[in-house]
N, C-alpha and C. Protein backbone atom coordinates (compact mmCIF):
# COMPACT_ATOMS: atom_id res chain seq x y z
N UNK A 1 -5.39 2.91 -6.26
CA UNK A 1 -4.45 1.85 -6.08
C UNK A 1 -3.57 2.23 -4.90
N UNK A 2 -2.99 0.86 -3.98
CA UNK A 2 -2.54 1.11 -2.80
C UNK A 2 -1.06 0.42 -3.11
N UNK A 3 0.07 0.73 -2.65
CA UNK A 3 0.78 -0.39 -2.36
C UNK A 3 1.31 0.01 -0.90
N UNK A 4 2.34 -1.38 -0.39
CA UNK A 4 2.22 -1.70 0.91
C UNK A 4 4.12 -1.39 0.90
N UNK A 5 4.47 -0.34 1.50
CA UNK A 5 5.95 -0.28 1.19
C UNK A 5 6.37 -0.49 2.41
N UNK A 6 7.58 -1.30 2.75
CA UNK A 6 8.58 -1.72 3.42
C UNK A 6 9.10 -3.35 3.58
N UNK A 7 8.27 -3.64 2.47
CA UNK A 7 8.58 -4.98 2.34
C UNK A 7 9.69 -5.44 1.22
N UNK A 8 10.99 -5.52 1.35
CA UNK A 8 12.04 -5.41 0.46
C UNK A 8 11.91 -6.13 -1.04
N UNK A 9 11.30 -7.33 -0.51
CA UNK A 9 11.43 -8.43 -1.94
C UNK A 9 10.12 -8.62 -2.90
N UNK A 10 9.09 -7.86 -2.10
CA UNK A 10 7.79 -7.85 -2.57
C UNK A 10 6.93 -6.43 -2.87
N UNK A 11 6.29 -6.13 -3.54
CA UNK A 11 5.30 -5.07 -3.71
C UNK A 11 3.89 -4.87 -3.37
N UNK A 12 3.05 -5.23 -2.24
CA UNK A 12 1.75 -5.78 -2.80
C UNK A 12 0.91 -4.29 -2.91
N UNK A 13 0.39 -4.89 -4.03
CA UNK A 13 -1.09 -3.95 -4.35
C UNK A 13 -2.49 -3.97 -4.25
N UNK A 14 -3.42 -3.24 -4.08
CA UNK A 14 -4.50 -3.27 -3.65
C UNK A 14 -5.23 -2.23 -4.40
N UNK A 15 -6.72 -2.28 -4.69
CA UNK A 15 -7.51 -1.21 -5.12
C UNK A 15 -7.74 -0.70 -3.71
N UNK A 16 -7.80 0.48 -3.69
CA UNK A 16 -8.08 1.61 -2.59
C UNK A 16 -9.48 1.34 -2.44
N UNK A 17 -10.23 1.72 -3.26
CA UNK A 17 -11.45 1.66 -3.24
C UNK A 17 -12.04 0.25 -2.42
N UNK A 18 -11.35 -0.94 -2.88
CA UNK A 18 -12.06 -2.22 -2.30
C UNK A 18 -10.99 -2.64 -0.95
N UNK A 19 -10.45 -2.26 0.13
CA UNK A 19 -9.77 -2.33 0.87
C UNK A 19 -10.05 -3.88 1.62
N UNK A 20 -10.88 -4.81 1.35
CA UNK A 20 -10.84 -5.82 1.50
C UNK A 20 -10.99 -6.86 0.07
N UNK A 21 -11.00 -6.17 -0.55
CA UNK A 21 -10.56 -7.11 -2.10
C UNK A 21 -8.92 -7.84 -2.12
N UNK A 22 -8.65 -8.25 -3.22
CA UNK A 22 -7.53 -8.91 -3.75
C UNK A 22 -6.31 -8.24 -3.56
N UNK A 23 -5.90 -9.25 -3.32
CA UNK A 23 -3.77 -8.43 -3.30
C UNK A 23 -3.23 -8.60 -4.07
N UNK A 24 -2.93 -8.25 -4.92
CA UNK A 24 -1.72 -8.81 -5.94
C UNK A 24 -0.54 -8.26 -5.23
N UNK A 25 0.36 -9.55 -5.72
CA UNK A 25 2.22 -9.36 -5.14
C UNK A 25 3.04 -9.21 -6.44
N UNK A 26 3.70 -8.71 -6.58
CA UNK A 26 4.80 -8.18 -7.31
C UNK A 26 6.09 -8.20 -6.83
N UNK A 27 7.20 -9.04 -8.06
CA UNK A 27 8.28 -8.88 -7.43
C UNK A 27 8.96 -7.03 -7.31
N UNK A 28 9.57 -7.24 -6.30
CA UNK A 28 9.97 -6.21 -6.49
C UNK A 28 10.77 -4.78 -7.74
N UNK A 29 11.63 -5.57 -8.14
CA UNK A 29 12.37 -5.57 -9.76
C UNK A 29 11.14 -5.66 -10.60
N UNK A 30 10.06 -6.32 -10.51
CA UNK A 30 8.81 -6.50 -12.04
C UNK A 30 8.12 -5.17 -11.40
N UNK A 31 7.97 -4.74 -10.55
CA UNK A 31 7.17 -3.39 -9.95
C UNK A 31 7.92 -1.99 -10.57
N UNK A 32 9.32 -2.46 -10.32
CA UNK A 32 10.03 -1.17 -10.48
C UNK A 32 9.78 -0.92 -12.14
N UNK A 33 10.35 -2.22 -12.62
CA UNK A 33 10.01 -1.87 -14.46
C UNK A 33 9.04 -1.41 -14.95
N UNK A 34 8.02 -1.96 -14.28
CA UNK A 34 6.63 -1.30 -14.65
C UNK A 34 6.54 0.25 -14.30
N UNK A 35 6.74 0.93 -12.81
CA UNK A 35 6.98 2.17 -13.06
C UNK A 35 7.83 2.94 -14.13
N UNK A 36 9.02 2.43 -13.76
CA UNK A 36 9.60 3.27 -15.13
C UNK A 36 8.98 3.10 -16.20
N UNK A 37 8.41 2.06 -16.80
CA UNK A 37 7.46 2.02 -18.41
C UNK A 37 6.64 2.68 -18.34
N UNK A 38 5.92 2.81 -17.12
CA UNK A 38 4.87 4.14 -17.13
C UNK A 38 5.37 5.51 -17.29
N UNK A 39 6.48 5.79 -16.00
CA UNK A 39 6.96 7.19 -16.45
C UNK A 39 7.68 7.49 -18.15
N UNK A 40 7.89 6.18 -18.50
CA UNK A 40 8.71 6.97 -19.67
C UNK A 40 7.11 6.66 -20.87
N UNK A 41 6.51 6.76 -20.73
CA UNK A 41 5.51 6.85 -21.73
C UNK A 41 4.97 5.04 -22.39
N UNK A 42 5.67 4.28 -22.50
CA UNK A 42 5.76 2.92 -22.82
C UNK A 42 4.79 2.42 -22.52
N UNK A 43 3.86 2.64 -22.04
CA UNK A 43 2.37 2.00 -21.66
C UNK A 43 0.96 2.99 -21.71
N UNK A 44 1.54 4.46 -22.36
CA UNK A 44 0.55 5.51 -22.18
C UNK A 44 -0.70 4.95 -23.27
N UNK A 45 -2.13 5.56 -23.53
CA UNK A 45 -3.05 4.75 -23.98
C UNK A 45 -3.52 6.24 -25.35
């Protein structure tokens, strides 16, 4: 997974692997929550 940093209001992401596949955009704030839910365990499997 890629994301594209310097874009203030947006996040976009990408599979690394498919570098011409799909972008998903993310607000910025819904990106950040999601990291922290990852670091704090909240999404571990």
């Amino acid at each position: 997974m890629e994301i594209a940093p310097g874009i203030p209001a947006s996040v976009p992401v990408r599979d690394s692997k498919d570098p011409e596949g799909a972008v998903l955009v993310f607000p910025a704030g819904r990106w950040a929550a999601f990291v922290e839910a990852v670091k704090g365990g909240a999404l571990a499997v």
